[in-house]
N, C-alpha and C. Protein backbone atom coordinates (compact mmCIF):
# COMPACT_ATOMS: atom_id res chain seq x y z
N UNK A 1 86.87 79.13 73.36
CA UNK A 1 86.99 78.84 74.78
C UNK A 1 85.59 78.82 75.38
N UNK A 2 85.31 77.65 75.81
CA UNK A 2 83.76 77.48 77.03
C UNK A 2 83.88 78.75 78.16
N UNK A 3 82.65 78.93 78.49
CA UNK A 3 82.79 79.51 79.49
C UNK A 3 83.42 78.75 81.14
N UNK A 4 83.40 77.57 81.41
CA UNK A 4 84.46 76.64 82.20
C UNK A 4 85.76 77.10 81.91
N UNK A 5 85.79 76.79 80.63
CA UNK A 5 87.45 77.31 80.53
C UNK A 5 88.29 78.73 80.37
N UNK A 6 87.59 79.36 80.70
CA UNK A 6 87.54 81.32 80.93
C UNK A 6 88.82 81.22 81.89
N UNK A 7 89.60 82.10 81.79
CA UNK A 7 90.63 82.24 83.20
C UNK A 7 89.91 82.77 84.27
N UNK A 8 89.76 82.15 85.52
CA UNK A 8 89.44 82.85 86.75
C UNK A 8 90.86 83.68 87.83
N UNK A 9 90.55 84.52 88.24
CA UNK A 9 91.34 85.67 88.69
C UNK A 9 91.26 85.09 90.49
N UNK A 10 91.87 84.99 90.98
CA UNK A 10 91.77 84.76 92.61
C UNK A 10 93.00 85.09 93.39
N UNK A 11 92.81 84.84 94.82
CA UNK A 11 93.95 85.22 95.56
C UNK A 11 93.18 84.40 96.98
N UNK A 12 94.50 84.27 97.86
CA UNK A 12 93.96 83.44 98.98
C UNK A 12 94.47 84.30 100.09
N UNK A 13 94.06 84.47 101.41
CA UNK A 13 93.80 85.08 102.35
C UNK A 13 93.37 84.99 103.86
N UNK A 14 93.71 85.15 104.58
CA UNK A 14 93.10 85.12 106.15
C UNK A 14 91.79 86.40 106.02
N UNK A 15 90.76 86.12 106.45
CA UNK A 15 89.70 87.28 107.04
C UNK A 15 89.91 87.47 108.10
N UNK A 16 89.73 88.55 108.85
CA UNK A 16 89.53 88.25 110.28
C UNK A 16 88.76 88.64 111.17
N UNK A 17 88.27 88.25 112.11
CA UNK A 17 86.63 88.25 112.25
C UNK A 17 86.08 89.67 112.98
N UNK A 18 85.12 89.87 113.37
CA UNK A 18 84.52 90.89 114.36
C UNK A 18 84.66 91.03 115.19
N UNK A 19 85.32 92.02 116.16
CA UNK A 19 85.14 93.43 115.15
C UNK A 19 85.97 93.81 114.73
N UNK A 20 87.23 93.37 114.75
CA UNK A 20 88.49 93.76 113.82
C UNK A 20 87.91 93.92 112.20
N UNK A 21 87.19 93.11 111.46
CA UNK A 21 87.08 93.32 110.11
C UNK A 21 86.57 95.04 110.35
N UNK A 22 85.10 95.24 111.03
CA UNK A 22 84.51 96.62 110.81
C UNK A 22 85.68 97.33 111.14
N UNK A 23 86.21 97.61 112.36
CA UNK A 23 87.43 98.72 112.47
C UNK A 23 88.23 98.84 111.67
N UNK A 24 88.69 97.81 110.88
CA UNK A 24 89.65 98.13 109.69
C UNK A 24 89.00 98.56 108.38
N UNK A 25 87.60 98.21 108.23
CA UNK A 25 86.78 98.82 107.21
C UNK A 25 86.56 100.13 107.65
N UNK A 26 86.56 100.87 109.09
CA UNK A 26 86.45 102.18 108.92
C UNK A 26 87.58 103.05 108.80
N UNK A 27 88.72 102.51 109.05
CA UNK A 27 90.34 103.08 109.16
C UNK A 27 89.98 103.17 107.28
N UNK A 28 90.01 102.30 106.61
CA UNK A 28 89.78 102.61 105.40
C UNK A 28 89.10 103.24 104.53
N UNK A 29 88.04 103.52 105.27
CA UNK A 29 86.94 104.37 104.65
C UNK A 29 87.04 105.56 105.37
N UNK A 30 88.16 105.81 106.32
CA UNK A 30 88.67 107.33 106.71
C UNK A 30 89.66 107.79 105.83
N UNK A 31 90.42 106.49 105.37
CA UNK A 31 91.18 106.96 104.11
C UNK A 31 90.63 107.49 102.73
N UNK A 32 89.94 106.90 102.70
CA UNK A 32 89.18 106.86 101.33
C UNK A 32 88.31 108.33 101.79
N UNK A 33 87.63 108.67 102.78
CA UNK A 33 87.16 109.86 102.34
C UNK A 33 87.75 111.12 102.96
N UNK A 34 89.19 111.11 103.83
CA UNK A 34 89.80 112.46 103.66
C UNK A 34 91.10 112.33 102.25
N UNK A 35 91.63 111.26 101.64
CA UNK A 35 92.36 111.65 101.23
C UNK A 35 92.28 111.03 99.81
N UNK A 36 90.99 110.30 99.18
CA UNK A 36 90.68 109.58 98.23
C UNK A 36 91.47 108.77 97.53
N UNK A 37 91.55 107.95 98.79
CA UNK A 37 92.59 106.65 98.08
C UNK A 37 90.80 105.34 98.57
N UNK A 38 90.54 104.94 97.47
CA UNK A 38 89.29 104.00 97.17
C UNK A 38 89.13 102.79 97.09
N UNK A 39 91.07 102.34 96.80
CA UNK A 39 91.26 100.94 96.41
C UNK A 39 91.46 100.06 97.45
N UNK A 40 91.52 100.19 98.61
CA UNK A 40 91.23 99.30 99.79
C UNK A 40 89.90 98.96 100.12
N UNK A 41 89.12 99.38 99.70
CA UNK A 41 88.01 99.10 99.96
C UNK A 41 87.13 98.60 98.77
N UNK A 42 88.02 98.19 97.86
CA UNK A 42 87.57 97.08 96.46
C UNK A 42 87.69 95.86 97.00
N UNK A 43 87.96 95.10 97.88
CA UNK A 43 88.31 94.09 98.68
C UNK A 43 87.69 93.87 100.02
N UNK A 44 87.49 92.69 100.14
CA UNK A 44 86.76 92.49 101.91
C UNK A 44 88.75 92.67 102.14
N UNK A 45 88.03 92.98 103.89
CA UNK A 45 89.57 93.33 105.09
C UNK A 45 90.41 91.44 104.69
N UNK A 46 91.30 91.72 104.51
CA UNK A 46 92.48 90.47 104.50
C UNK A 46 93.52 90.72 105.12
N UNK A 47 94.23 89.53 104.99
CA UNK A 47 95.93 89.22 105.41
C UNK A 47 96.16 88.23 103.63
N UNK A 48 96.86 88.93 103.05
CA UNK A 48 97.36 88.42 102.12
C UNK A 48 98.59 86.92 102.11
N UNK A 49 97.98 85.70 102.17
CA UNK A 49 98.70 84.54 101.50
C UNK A 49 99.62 84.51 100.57
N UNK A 50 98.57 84.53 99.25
CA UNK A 50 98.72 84.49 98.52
C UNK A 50 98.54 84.86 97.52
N UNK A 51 99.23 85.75 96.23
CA UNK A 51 98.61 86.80 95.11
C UNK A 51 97.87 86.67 94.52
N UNK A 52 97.28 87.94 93.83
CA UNK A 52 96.54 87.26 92.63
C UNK A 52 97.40 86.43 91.85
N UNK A 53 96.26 85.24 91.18
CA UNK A 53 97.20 84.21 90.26
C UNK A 53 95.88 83.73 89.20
N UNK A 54 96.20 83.53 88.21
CA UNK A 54 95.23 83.61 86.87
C UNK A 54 94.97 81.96 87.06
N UNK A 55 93.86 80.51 86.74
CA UNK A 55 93.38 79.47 86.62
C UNK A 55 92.58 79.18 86.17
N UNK A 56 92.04 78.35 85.32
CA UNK A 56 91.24 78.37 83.99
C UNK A 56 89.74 77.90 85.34
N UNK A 57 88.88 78.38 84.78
CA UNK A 57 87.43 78.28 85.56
C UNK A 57 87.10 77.34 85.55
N UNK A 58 87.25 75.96 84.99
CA UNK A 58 86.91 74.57 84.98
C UNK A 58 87.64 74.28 86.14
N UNK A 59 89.12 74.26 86.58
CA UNK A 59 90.09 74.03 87.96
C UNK A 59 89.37 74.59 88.84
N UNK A 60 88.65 75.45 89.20
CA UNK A 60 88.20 76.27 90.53
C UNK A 60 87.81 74.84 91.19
N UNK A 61 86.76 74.04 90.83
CA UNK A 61 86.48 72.68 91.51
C UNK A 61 87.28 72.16 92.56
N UNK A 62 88.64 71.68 91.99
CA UNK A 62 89.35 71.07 92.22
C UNK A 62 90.45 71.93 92.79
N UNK A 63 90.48 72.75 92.73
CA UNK A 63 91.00 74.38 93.74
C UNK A 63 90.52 74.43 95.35
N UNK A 64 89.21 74.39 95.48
CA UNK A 64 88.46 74.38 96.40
C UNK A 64 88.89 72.90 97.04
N UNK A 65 88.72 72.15 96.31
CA UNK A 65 88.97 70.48 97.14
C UNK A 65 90.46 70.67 97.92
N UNK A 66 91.30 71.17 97.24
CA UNK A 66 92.63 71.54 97.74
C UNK A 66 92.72 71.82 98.77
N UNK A 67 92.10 73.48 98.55
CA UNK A 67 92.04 73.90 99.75
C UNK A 67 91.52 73.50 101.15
N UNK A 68 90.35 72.95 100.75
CA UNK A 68 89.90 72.39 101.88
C UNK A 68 90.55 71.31 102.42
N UNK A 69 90.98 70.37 102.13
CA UNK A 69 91.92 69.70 102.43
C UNK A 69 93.40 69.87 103.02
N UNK A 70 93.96 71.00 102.56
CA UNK A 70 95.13 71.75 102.94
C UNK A 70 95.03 72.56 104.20
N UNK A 71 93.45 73.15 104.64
CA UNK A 71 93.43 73.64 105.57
C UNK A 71 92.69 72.97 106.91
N UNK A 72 91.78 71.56 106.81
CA UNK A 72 91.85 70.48 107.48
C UNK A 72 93.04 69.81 108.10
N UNK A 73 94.29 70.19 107.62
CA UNK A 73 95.57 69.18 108.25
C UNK A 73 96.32 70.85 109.06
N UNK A 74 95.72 71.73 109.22
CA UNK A 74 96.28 73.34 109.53
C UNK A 74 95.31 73.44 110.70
N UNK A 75 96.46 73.95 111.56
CA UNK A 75 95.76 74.10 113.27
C UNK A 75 95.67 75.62 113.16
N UNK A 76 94.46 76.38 114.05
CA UNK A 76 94.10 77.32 114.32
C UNK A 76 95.01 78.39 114.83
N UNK A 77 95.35 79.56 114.39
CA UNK A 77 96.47 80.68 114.79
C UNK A 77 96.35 81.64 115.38
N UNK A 78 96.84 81.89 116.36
CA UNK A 78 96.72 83.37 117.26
C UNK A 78 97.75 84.46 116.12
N UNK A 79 96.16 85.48 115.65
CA UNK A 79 97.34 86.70 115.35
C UNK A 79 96.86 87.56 115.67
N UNK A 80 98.06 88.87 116.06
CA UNK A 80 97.83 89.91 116.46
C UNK A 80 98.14 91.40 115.36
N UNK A 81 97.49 91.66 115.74
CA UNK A 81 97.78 93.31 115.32
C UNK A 81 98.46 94.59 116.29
N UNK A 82 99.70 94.97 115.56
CA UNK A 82 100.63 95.80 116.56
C UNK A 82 100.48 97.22 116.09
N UNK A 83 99.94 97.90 115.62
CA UNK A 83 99.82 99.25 115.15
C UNK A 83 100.08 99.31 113.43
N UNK A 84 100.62 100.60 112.70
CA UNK A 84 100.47 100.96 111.88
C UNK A 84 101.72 100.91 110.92
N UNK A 85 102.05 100.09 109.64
CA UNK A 85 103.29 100.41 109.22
C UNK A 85 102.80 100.95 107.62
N UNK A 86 104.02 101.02 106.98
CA UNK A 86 103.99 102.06 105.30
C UNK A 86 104.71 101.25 104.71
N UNK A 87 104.90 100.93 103.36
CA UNK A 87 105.14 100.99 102.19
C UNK A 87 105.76 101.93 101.20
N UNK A 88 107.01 102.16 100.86
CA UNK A 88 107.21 103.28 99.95
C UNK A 88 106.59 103.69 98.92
N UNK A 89 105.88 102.96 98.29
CA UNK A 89 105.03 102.90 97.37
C UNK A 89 103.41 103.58 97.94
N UNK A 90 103.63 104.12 98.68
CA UNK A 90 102.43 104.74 99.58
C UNK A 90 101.19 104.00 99.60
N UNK A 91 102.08 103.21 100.80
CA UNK A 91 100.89 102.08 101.30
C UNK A 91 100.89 102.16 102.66
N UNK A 92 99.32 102.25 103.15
CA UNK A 92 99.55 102.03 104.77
C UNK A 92 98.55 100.99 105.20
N UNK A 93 99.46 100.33 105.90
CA UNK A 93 98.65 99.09 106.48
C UNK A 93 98.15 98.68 107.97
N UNK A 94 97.92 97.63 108.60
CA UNK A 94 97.86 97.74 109.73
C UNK A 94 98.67 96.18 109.82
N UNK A 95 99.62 96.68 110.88
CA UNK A 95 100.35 95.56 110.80
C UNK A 95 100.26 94.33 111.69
N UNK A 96 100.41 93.26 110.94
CA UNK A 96 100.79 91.84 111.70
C UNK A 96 101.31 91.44 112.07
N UNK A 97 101.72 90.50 113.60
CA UNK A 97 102.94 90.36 114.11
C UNK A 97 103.20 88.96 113.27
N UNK A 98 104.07 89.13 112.74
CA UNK A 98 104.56 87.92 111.73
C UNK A 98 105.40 87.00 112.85
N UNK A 99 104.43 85.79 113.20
CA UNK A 99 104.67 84.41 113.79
C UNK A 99 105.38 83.75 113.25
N UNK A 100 105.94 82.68 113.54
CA UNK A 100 106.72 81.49 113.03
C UNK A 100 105.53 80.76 112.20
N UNK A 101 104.48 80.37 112.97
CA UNK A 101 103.33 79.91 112.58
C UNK A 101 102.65 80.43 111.29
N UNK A 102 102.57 81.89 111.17
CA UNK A 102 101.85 82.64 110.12
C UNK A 102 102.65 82.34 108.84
N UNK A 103 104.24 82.46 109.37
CA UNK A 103 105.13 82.71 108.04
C UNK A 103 104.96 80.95 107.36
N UNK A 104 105.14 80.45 108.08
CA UNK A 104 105.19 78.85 107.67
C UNK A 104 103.71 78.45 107.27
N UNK A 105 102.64 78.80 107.66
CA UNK A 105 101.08 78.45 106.90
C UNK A 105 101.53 79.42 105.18
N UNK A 106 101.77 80.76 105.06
CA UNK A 106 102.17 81.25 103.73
C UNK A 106 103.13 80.65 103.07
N UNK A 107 104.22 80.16 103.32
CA UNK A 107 105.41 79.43 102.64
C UNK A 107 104.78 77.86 102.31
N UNK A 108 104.15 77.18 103.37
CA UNK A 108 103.41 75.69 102.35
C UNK A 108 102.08 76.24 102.05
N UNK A 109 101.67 77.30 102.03
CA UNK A 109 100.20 77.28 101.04
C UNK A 109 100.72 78.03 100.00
N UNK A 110 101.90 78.98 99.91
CA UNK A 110 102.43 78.99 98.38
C UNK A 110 103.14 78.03 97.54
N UNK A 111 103.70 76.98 98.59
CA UNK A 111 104.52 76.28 97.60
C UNK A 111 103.45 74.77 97.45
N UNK A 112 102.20 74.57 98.17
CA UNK A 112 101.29 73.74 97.37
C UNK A 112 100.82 73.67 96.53
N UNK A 113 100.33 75.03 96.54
CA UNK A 113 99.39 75.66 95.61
C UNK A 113 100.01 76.07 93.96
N UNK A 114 101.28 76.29 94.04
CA UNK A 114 102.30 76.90 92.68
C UNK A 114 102.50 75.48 92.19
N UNK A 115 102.94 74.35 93.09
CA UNK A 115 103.01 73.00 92.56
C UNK A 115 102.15 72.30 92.14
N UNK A 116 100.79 72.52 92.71
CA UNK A 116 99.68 71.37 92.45
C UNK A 116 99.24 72.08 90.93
N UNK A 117 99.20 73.56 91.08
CA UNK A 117 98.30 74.11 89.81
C UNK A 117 99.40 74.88 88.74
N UNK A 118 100.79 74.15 89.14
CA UNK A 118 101.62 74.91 87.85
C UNK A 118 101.64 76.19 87.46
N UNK A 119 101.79 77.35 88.87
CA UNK A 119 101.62 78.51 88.51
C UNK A 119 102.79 79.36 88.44
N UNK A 120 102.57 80.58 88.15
CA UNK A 120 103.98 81.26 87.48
C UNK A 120 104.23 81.25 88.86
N UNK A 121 105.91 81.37 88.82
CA UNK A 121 106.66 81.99 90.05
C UNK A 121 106.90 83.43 90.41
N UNK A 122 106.18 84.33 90.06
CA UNK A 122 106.25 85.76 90.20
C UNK A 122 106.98 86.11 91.29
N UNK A 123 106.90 85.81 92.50
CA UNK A 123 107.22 86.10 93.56
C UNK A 123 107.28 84.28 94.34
N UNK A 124 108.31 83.88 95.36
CA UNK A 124 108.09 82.93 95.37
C UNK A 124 107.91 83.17 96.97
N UNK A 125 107.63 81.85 97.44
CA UNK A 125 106.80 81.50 99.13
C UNK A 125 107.79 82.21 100.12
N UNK A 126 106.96 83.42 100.64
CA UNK A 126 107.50 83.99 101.57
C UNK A 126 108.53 85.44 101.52
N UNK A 127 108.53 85.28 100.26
CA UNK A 127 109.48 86.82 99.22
C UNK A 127 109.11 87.65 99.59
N UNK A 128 110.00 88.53 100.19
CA UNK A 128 109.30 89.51 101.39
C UNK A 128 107.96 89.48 102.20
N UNK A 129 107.78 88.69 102.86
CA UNK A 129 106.29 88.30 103.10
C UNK A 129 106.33 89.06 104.64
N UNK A 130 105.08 90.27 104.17
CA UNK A 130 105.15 91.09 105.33
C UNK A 130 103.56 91.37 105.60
N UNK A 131 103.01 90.32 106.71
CA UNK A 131 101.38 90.35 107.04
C UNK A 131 101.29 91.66 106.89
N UNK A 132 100.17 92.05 106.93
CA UNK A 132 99.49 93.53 107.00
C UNK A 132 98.07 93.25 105.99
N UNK A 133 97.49 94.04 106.91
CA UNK A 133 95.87 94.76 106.36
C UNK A 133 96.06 95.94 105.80
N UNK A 134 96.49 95.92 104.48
CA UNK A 134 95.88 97.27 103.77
C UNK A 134 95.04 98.23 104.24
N UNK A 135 95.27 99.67 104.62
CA UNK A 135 94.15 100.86 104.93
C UNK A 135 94.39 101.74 103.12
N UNK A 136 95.61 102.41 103.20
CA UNK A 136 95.45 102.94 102.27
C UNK A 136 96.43 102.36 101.30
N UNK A 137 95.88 102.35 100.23
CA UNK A 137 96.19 101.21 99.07
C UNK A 137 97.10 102.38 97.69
N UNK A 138 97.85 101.79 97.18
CA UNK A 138 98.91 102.97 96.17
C UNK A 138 98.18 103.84 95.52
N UNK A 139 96.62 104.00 95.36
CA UNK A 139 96.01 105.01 95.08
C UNK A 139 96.46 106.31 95.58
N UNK A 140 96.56 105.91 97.03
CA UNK A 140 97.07 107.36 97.90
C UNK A 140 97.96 108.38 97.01
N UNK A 141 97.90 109.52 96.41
CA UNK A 141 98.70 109.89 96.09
C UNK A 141 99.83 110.35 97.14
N UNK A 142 100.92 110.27 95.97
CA UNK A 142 102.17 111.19 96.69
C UNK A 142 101.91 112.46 97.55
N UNK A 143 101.19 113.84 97.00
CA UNK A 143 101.08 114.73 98.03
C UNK A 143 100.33 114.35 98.81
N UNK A 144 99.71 113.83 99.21
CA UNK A 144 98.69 113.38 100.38
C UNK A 144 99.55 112.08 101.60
N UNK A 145 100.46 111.42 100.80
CA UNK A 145 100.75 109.97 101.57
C UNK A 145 101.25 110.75 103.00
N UNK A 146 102.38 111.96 102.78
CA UNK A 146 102.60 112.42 103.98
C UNK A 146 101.92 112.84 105.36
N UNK A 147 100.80 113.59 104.80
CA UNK A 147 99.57 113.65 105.89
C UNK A 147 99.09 112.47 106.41
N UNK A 148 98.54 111.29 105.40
CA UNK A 148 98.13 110.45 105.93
C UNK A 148 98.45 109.43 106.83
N UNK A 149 100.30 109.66 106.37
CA UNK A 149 100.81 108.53 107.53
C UNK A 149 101.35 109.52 108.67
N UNK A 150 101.21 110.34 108.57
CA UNK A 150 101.18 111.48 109.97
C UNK A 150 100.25 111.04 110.69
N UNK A 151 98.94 110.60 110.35
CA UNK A 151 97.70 110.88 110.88
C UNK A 151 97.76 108.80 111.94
N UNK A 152 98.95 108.02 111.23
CA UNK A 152 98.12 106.89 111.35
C UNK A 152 99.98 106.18 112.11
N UNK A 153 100.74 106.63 112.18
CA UNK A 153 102.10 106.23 112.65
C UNK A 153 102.48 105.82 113.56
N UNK A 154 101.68 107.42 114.49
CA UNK A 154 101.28 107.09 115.94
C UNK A 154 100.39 106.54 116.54
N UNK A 155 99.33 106.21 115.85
CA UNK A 155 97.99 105.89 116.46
C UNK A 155 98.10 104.68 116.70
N UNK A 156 97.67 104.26 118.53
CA UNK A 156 98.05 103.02 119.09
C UNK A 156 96.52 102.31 118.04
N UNK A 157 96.65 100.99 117.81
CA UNK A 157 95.90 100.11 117.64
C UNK A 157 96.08 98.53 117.70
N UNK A 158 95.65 97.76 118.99
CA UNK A 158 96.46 96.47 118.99
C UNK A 158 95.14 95.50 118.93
N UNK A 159 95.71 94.30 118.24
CA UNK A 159 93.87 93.97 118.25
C UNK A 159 94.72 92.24 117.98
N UNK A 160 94.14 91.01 118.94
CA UNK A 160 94.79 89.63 118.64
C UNK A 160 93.29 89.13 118.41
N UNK A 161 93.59 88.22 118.07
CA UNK A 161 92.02 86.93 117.57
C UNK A 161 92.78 85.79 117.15
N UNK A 162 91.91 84.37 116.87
CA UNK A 162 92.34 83.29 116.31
C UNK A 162 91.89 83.25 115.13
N UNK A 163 92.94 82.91 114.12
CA UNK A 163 92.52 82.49 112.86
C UNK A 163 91.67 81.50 112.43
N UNK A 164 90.71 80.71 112.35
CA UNK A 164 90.67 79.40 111.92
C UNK A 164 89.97 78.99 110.44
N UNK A 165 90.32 79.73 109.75
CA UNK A 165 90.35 79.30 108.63
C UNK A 165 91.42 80.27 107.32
N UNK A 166 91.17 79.93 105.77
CA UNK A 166 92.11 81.02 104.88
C UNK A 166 90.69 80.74 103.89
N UNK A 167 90.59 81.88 103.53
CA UNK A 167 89.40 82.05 102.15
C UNK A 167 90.34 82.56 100.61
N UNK A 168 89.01 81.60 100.11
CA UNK A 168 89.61 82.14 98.62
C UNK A 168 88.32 82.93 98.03
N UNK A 169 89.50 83.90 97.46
CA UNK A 169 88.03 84.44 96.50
C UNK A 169 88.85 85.40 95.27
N UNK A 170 87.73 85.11 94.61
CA UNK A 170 87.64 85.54 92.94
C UNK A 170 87.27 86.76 92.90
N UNK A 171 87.94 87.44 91.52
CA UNK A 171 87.31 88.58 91.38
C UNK A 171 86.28 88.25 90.10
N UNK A 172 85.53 88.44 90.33
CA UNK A 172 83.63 88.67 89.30
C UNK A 172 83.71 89.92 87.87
N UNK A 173 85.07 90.11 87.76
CA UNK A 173 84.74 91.21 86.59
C UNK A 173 84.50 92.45 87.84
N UNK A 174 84.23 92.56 88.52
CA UNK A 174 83.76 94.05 89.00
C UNK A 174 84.91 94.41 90.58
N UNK A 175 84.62 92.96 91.62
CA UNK A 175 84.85 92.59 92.77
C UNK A 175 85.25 91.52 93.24
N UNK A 176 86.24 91.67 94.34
CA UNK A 176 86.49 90.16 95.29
C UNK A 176 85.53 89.89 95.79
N UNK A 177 85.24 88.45 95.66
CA UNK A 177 84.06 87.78 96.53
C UNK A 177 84.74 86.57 97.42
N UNK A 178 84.16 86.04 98.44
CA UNK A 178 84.98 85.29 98.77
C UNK A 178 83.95 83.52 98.29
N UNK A 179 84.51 82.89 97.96
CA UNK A 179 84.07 81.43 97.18
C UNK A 179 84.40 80.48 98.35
N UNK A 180 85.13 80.26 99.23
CA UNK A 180 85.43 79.42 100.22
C UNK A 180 86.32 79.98 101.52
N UNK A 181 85.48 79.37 101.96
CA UNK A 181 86.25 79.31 103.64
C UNK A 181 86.68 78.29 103.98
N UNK A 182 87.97 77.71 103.88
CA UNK A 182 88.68 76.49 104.50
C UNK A 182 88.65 76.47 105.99
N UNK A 183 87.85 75.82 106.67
CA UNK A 183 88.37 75.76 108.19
C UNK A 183 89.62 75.34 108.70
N UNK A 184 90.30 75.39 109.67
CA UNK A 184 91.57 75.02 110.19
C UNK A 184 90.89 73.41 110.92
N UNK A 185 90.90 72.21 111.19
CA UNK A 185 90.76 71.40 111.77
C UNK A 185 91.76 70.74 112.63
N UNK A 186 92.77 70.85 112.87
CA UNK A 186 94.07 70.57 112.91
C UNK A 186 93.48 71.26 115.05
N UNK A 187 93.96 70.65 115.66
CA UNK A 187 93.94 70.93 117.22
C UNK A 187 95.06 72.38 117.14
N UNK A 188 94.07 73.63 118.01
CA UNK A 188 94.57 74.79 117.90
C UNK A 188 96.42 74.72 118.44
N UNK A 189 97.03 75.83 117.55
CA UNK A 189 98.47 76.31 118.49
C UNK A 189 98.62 76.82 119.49
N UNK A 190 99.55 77.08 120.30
CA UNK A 190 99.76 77.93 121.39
C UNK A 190 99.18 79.28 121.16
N UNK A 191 98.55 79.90 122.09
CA UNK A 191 98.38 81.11 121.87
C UNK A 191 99.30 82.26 121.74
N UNK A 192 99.19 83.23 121.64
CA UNK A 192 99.79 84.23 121.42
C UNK A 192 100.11 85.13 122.58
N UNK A 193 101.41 85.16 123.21
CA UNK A 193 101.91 85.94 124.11
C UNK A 193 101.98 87.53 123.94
N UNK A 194 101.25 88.47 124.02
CA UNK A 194 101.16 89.84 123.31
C UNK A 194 100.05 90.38 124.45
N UNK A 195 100.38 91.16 125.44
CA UNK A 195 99.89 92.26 126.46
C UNK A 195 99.09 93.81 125.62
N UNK A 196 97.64 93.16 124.80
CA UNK A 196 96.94 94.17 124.49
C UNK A 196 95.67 95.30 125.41
């Protein structure tokens, strides 16, 4: 196998901009250093699309053309952030108000993307599809998850911005990096009705 033809590791994603990214990088790095959960912070701040999914490193090219193209015909999104939800699996996130708009950009950028590049169906477009920013990631252990979502249940945090783009990025053997930023070109949506 060439090094082109290596499997590349990726996942696709909303960022979201400043200062929401830093505040959610410090909600996480409050996790990470009272209760040593580390794995949220192996990752830049996201809204998860789409999973990791394995593609031979020669396709990334033509991955990127996709995308960019896919997110040129995609109008700009108001999302908000409504406070704090969990995971049984002791996960705490910060949650997204899941739009009509949000759910429908994840349901055709999974079902383009599984069709154009023939990828497994692990989970299919929209299968429980519940926005959220990861704080503390299943590292959290069990005796600790209780404190931590004590600490984060109540705590008001509301935060809206416009989306206008979805990034992809690879993991490097070590880390996510992000490889592209698709802009949204598409004339923005309605905004977002939400009293923060």
């Amino acid at each position: 196998m060439t090094g082109t033809d290596k499997q590349g590791f990726y996942f696709i994603g909303i960022i979201p901009p400043e200062p929401v990214y830093s505040e959610i990088r410090d909600f996480q790095e409050q996790i990470s250093n009272k209760w040593n959960s580390k794995e949220a912070l192996r990752r830049p701040v996201h809204i998860t699309l789409l999973h990791p999914f394995h593609l031979a490193g020669n396709r990334e090219p033509e991955l990127i053309k996709f995308l960019e193209r896919f997110a040129a015909d995609k109008k700009k999104l108001s999302l908000a952030i409504d406070g704090f939800g969990s995971f049984s699996i002791g996960v705490i996130y910060a949650s997204i108000v899941p739009t009509t708009e949000l759910k429908e950009l994840e349901k055709d950028l999974s079902l383009s993307v599984q069709r154009k590049f023939q990828l497994q169906k692990e989970k299919g477009p929209s299968y429980g599809f519940n926005p959220h920013i990861t704080i503390g990631y299943k590292d959290l252990s069990p005796q600790v998850f209780d404190s931590a979502w004590a600490e984060f249940k109540e705590k008001l945090y509301r935060r809206k911005w416009t989306a206008d783009s979805i990034s992809l990025l690879r993991h490097d053997g070590k880390e996510w990096k992000v490889v592209l930023e698709a802009k949204f070109e598409s004339p923005s949506s309605d905004t977002l009705s939400m009293d923060l």
